[in-house]
PDB file of N, CA and C in Angstrom:
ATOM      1  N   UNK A   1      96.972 -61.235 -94.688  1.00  0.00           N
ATOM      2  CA  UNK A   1      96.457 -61.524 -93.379  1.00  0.00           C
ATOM      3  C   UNK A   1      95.486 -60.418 -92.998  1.00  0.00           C
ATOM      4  N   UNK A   2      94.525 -60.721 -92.608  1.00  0.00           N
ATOM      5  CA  UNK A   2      93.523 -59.748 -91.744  1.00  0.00           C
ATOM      6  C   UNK A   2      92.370 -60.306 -90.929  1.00  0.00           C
ATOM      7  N   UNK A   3      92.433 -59.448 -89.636  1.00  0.00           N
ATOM      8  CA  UNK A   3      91.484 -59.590 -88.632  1.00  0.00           C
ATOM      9  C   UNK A   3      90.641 -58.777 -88.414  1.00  0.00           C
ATOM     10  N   UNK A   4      89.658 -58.855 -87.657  1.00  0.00           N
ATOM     11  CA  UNK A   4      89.037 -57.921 -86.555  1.00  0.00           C
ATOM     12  C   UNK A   4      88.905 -58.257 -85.243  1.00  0.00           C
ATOM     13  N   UNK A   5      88.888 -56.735 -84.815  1.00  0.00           N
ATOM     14  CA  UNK A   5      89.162 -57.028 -83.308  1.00  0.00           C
ATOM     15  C   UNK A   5      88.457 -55.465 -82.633  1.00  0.00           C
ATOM     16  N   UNK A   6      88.509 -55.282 -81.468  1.00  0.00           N
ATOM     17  CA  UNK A   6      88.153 -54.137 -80.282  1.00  0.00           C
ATOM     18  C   UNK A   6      89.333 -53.826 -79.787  1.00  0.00           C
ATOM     19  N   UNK A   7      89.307 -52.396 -79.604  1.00  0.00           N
ATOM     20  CA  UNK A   7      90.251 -52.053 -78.775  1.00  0.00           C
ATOM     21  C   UNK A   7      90.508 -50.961 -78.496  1.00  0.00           C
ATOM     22  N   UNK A   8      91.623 -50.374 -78.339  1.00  0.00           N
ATOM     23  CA  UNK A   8      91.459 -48.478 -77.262  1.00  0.00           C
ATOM     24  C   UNK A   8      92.809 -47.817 -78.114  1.00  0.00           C
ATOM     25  N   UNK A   9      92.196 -47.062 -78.278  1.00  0.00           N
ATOM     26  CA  UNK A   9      93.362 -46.135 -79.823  1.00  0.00           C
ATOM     27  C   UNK A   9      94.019 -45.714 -78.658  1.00  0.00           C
ATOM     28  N   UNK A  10      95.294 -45.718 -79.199  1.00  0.00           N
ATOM     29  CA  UNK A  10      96.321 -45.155 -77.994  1.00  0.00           C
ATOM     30  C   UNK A  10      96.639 -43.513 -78.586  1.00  0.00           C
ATOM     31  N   UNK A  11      97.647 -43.791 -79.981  1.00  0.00           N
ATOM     32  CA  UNK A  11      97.933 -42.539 -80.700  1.00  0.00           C
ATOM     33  C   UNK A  11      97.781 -42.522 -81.751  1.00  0.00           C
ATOM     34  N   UNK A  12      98.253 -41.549 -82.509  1.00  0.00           N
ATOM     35  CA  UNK A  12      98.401 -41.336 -84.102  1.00  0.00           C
ATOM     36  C   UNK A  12      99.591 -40.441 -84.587  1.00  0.00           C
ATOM     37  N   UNK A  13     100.267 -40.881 -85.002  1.00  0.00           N
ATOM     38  CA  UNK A  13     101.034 -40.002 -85.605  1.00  0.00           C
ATOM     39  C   UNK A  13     100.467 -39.347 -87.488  1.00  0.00           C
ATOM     40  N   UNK A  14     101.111 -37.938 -87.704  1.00  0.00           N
ATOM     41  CA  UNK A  14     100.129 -37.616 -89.404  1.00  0.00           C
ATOM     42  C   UNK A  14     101.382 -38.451 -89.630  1.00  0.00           C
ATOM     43  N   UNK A  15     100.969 -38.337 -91.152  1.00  0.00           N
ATOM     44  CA  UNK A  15     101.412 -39.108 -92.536  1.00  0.00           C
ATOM     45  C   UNK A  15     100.635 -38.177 -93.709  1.00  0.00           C
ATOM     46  N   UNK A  16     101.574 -37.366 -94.376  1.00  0.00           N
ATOM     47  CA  UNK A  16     101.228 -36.250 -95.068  1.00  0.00           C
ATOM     48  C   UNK A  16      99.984 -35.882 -94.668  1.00  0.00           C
ATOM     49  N   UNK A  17      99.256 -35.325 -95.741  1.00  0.00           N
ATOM     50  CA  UNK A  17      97.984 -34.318 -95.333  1.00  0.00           C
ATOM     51  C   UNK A  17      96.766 -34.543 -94.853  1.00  0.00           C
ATOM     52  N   UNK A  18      96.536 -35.695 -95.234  1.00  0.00           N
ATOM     53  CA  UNK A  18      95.139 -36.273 -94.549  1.00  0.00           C
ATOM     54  C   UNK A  18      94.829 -38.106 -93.956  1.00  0.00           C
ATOM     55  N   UNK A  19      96.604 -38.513 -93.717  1.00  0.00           N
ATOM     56  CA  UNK A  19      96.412 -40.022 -93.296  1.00  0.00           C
ATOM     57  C   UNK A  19      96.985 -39.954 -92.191  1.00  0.00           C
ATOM     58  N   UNK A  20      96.916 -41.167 -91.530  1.00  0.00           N
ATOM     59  CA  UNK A  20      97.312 -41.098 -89.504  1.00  0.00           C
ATOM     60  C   UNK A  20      97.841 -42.337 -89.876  1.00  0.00           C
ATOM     61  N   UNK A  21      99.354 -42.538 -88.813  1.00  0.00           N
ATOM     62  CA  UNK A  21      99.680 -43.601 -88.540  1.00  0.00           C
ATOM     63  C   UNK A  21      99.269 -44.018 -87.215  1.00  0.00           C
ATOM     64  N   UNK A  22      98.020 -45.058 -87.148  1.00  0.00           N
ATOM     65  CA  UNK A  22      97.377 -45.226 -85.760  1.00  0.00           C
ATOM     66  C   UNK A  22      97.798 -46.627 -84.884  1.00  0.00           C
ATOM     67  N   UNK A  23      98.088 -46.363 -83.395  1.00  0.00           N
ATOM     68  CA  UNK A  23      98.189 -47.092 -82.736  1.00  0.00           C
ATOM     69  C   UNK A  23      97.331 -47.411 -81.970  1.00  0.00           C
ATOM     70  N   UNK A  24      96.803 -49.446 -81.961  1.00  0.00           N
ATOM     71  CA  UNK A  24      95.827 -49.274 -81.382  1.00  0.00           C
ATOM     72  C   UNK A  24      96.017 -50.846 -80.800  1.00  0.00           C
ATOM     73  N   UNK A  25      95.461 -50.554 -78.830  1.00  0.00           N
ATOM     74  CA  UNK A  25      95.916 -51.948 -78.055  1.00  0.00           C
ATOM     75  C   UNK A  25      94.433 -53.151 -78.369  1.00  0.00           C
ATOM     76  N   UNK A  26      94.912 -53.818 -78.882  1.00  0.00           N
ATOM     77  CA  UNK A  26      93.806 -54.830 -79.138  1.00  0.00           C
ATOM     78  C   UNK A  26      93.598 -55.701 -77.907  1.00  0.00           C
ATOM     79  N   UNK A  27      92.249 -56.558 -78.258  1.00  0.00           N
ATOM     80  CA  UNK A  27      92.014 -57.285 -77.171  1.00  0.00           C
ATOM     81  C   UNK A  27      92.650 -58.840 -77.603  1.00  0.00           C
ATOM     82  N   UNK A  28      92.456 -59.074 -78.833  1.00  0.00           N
ATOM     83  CA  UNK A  28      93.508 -60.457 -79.034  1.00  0.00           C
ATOM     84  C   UNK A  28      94.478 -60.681 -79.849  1.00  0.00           C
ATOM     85  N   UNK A  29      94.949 -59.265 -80.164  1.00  0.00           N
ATOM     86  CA  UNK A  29      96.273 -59.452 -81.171  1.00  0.00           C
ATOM     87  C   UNK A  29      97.313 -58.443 -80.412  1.00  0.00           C
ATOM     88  N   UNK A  30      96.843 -57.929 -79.418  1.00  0.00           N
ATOM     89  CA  UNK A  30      97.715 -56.795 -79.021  1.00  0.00           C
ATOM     90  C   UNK A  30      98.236 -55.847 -79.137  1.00  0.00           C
ATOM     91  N   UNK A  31      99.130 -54.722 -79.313  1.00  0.00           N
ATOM     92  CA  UNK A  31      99.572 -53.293 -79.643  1.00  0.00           C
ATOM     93  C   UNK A  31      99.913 -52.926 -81.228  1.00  0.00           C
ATOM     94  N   UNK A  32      98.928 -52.797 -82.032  1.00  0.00           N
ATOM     95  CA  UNK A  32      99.531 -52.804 -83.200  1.00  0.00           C
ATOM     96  C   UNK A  32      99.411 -51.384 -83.732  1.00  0.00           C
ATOM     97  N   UNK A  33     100.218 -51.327 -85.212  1.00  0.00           N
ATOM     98  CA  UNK A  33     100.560 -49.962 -85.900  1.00  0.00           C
ATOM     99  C   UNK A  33      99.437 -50.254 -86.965  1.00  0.00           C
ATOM    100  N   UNK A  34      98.785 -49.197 -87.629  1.00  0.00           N
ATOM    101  CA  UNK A  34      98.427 -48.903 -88.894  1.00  0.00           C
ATOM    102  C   UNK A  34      97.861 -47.910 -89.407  1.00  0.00           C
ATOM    103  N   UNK A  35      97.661 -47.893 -90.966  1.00  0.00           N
ATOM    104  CA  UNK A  35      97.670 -47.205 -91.704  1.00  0.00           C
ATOM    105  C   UNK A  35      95.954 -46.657 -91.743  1.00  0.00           C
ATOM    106  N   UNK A  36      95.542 -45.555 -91.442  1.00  0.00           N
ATOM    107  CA  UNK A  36      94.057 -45.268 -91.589  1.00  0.00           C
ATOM    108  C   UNK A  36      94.158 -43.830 -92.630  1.00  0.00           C
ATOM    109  N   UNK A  37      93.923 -44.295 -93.679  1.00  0.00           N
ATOM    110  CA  UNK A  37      93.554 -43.686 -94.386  1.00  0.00           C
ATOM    111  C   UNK A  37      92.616 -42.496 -94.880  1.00  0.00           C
ATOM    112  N   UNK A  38      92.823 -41.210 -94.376  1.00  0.00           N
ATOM    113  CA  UNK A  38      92.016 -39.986 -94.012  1.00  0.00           C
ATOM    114  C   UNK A  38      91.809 -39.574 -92.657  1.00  0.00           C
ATOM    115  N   UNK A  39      92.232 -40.236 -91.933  1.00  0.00           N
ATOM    116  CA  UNK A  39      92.458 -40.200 -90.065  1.00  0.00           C
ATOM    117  C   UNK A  39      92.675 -38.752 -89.895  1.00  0.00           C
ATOM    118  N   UNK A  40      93.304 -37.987 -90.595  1.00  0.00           N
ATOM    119  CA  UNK A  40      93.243 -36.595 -90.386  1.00  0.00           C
ATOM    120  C   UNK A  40      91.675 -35.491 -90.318  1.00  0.00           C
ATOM    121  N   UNK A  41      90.809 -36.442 -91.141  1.00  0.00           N
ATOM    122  CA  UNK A  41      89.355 -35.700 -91.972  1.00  0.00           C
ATOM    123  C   UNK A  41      88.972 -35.330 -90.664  1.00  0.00           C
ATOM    124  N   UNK A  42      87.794 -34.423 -90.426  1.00  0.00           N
ATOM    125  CA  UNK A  42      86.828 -33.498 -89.885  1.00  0.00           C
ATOM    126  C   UNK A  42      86.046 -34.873 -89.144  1.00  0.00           C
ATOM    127  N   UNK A  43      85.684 -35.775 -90.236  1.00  0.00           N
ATOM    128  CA  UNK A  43      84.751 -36.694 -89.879  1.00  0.00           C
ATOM    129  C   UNK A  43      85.599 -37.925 -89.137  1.00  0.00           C
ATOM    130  N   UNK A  44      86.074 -38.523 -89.430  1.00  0.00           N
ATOM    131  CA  UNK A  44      86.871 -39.110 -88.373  1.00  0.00           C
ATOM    132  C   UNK A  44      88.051 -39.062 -87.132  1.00  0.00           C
ATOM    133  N   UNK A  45      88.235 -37.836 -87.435  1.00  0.00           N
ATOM    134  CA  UNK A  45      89.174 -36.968 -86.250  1.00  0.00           C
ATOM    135  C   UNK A  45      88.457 -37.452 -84.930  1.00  0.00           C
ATOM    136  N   UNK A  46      87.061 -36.788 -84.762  1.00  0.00           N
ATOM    137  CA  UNK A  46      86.504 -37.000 -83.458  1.00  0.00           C
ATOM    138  C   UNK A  46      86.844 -38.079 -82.626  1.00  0.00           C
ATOM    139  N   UNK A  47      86.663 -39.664 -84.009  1.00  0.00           N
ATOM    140  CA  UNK A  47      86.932 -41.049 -82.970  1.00  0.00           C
ATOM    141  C   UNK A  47      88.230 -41.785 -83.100  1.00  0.00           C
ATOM    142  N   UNK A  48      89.222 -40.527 -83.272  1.00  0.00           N
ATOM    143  CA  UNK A  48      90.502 -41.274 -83.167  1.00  0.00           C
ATOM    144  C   UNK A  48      91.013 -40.412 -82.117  1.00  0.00           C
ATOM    145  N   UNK A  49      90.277 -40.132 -80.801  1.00  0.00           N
ATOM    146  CA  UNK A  49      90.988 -39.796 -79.814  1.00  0.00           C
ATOM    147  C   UNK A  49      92.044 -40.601 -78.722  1.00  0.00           C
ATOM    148  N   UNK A  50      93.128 -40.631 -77.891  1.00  0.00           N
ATOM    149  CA  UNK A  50      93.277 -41.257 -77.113  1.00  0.00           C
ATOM    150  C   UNK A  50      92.728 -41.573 -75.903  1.00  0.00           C
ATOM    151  N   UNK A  51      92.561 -43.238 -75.548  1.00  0.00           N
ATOM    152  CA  UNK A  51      91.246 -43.690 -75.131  1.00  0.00           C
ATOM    153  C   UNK A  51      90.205 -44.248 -75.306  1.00  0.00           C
ATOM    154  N   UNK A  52      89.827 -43.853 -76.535  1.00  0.00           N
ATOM    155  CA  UNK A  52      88.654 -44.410 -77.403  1.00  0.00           C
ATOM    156  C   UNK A  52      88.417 -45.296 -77.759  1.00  0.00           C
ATOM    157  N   UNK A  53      87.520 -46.458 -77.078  1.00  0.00           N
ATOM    158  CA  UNK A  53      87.319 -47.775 -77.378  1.00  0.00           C
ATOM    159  C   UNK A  53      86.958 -47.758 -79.278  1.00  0.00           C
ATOM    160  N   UNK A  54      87.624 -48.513 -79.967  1.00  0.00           N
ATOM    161  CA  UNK A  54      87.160 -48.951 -81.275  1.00  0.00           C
ATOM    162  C   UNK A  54      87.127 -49.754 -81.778  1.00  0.00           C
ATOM    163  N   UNK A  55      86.137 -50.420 -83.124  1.00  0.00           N
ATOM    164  CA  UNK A  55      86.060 -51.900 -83.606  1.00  0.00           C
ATOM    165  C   UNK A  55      87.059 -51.778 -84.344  1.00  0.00           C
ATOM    166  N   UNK A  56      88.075 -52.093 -84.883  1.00  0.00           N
ATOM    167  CA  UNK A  56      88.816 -52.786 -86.093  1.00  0.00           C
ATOM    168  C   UNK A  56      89.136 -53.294 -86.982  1.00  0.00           C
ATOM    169  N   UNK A  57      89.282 -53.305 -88.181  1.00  0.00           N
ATOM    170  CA  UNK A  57      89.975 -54.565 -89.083  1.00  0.00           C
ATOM    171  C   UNK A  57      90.931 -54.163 -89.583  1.00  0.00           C
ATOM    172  N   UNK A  58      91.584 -54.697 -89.718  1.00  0.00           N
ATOM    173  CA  UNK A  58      93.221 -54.773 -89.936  1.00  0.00           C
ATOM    174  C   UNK A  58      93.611 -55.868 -91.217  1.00  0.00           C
ATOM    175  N   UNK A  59      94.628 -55.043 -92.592  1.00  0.00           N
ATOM    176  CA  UNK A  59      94.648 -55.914 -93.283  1.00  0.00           C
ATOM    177  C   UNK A  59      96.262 -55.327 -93.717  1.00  0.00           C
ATOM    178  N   UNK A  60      97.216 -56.694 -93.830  1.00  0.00           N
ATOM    179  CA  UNK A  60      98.167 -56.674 -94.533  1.00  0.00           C
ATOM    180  C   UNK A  60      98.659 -57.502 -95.330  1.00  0.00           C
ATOM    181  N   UNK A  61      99.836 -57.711 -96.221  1.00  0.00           N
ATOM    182  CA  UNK A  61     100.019 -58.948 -96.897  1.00  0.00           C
ATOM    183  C   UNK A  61     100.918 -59.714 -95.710  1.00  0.00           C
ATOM    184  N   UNK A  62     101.117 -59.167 -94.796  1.00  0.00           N
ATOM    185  CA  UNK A  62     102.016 -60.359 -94.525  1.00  0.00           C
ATOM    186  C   UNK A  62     102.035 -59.733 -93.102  1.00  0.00           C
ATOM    187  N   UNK A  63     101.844 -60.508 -91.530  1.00  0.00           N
ATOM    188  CA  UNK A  63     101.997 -59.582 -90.219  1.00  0.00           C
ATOM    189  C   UNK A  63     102.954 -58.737 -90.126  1.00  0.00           C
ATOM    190  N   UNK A  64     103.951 -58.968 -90.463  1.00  0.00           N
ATOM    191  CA  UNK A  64     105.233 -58.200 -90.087  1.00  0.00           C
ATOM    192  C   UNK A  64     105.150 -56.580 -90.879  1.00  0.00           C
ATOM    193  N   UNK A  65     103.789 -56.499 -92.027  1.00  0.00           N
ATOM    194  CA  UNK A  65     104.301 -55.616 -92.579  1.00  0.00           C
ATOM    195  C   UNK A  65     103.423 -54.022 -92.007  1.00  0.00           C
ATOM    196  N   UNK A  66     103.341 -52.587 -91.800  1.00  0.00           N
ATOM    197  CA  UNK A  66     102.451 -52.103 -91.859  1.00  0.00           C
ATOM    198  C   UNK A  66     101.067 -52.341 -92.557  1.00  0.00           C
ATOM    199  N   UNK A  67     100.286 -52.591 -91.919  1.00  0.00           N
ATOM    200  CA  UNK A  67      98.623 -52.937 -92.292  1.00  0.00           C
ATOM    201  C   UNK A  67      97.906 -51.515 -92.190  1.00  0.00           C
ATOM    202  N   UNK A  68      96.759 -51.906 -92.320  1.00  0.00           N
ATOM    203  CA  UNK A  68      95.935 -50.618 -92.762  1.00  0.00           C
ATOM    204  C   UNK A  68      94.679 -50.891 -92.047  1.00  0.00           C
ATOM    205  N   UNK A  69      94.141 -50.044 -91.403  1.00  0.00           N
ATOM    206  CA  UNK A  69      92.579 -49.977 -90.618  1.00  0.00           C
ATOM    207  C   UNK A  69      91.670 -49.593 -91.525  1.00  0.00           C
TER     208      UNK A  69
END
């Protein structure tokens, strides 16, 4: 399953050294978890603040499971 969507990063929790587990409120799928891969880096740190309007895509095998941005 995967979408795209807009929406406003809420948080992140790390996930070892350089991945974020990110939470983010969508506009038509609603509050979801995932996996962003380097979310920790220099270069994407800046736009994973809380607040921050962002575009999305979201992909998992199956909804129920952690997906990945």
């Amino acid at each position: 399953m995967d979408w795209r969507d807009e929406g406003i990063f809420l948080s992140g929790k790390p996930l070892g050294e350089a991945n974020l587990i990110a939470e983010i409120l969508t506009l038509e799928h609603g509050r979801h978890l995932g996996l962003v891969r380097g979310g920790r880096s220099r270069r994407i740190r800046p736009t994973l603040q809380p607040g921050n309007l962002v575009r999305v895509s979201w992909r998992a095998r199956l909804p129920e499971h952690l997906g990945g941005y």
